[in-house]
C-alpha atoms as a PDB file:
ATOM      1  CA  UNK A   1      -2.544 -14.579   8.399  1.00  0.00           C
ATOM      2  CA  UNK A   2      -3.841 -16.191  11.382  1.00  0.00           C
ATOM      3  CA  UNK A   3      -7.415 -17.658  11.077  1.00  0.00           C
ATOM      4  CA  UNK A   4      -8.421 -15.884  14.712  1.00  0.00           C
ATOM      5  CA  UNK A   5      -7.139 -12.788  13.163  1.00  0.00           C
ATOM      6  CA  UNK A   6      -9.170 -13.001   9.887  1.00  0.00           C
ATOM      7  CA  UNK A   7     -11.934 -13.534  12.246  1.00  0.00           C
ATOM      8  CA  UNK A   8     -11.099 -10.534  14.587  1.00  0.00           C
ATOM      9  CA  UNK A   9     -11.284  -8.191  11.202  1.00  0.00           C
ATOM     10  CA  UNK A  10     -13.898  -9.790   9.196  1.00  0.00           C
ATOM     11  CA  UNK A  11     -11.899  -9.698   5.710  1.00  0.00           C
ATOM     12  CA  UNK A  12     -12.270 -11.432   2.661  1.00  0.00           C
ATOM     13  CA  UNK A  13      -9.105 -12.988   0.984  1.00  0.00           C
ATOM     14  CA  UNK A  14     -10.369 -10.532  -2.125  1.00  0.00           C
ATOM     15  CA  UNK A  15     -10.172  -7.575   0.073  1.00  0.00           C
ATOM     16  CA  UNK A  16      -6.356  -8.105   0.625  1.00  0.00           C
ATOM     17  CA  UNK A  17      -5.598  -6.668  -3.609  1.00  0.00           C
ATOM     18  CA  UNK A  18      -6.483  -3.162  -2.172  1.00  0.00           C
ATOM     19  CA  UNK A  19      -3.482  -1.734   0.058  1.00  0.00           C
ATOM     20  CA  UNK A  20      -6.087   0.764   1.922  1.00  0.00           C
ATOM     21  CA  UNK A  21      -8.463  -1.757   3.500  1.00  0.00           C
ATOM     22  CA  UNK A  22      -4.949  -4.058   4.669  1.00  0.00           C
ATOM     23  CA  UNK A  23      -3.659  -0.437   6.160  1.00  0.00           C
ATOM     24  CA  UNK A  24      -6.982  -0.105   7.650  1.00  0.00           C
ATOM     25  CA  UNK A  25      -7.070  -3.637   8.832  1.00  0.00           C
ATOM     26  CA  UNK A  26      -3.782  -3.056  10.215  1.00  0.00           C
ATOM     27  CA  UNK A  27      -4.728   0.171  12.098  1.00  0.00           C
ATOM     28  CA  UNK A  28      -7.849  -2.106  13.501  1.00  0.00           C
ATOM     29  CA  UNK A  29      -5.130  -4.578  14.885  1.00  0.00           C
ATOM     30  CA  UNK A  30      -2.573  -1.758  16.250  1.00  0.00           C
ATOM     31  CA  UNK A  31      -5.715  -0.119  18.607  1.00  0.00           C
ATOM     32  CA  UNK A  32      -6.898  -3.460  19.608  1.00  0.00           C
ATOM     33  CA  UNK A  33      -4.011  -5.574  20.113  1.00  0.00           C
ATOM     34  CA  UNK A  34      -0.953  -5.903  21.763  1.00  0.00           C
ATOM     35  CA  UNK A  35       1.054  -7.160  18.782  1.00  0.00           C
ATOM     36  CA  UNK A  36       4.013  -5.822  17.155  1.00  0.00           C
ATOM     37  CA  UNK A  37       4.516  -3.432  14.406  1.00  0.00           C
ATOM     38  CA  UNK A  38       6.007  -6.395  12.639  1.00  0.00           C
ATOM     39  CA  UNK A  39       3.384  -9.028  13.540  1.00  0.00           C
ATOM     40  CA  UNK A  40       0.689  -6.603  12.675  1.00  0.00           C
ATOM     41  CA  UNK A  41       2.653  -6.328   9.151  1.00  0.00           C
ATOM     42  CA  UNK A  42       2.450  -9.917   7.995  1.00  0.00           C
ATOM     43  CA  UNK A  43      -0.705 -10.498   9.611  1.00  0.00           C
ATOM     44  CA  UNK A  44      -2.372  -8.325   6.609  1.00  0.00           C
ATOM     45  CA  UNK A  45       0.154  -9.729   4.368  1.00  0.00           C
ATOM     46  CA  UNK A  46       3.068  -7.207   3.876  1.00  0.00           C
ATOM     47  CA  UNK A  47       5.812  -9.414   3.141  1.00  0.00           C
ATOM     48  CA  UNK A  48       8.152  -6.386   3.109  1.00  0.00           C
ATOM     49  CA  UNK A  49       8.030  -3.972   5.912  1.00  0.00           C
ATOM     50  CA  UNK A  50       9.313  -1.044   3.884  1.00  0.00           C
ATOM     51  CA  UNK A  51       7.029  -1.282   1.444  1.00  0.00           C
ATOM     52  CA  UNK A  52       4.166  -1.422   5.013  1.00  0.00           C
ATOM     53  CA  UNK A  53       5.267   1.179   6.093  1.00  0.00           C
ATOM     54  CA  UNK A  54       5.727   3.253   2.722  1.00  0.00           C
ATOM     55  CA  UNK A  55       1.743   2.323   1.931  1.00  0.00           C
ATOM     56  CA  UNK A  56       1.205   2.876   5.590  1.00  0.00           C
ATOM     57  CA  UNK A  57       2.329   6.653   5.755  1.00  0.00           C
ATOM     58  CA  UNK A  58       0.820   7.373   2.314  1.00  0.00           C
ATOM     59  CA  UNK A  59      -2.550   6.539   3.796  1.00  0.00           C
ATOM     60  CA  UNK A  60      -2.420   7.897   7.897  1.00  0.00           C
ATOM     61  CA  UNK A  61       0.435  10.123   7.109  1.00  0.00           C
ATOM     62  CA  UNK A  62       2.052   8.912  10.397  1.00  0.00           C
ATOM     63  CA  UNK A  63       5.048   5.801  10.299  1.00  0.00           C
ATOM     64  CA  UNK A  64       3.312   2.365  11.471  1.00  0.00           C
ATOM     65  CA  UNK A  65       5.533   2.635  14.949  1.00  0.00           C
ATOM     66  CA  UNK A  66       3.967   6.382  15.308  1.00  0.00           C
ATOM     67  CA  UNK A  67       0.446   5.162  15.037  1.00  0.00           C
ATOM     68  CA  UNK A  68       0.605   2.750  17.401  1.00  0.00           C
ATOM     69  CA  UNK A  69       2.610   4.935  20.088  1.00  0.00           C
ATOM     70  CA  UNK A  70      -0.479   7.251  19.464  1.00  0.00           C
ATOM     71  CA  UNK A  71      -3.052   4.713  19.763  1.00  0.00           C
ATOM     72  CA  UNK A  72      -1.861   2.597  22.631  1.00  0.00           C
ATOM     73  CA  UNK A  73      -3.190   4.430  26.082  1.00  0.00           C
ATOM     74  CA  UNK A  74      -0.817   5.529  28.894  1.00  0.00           C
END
């Protein structure tokens, strides 16, 4: 993960063990960023993207690529 990005969400490296605070971080990133679904991803250290997206839905109950359609403004 990019050290600006660590910096724009103000986690620990011990915080990244619990899926729901790197779902949350990655929600933080989709409303205040203009990076992609992808990018977002690996930036709170999903290697996978299934398995993001899979822990992603379990916890917003929306896909990763639905959230940020959502959240993005007109």
């Amino acid at each position: 993960m990019k050290t600006s990005t660590k910096r724009a969400v103000r986690v620990d490296h011990i915080d990244w063990r619990h899926p729901g605070v790197r779902i949350s971080n990655a929600m933080y990133l989709m409303q205040t960023t203009d990076l992609s679904v992808t990018q977002v991803a690996c930036d709170v250290g999903f290697v996978d993207m299934l398995t993001f997206e899979r822990e992603f839905k379990k916890y917003t109950l929306m896909t990763p690529k639905e959230f940020k359609a959502r959240s993005t403004p007109d």
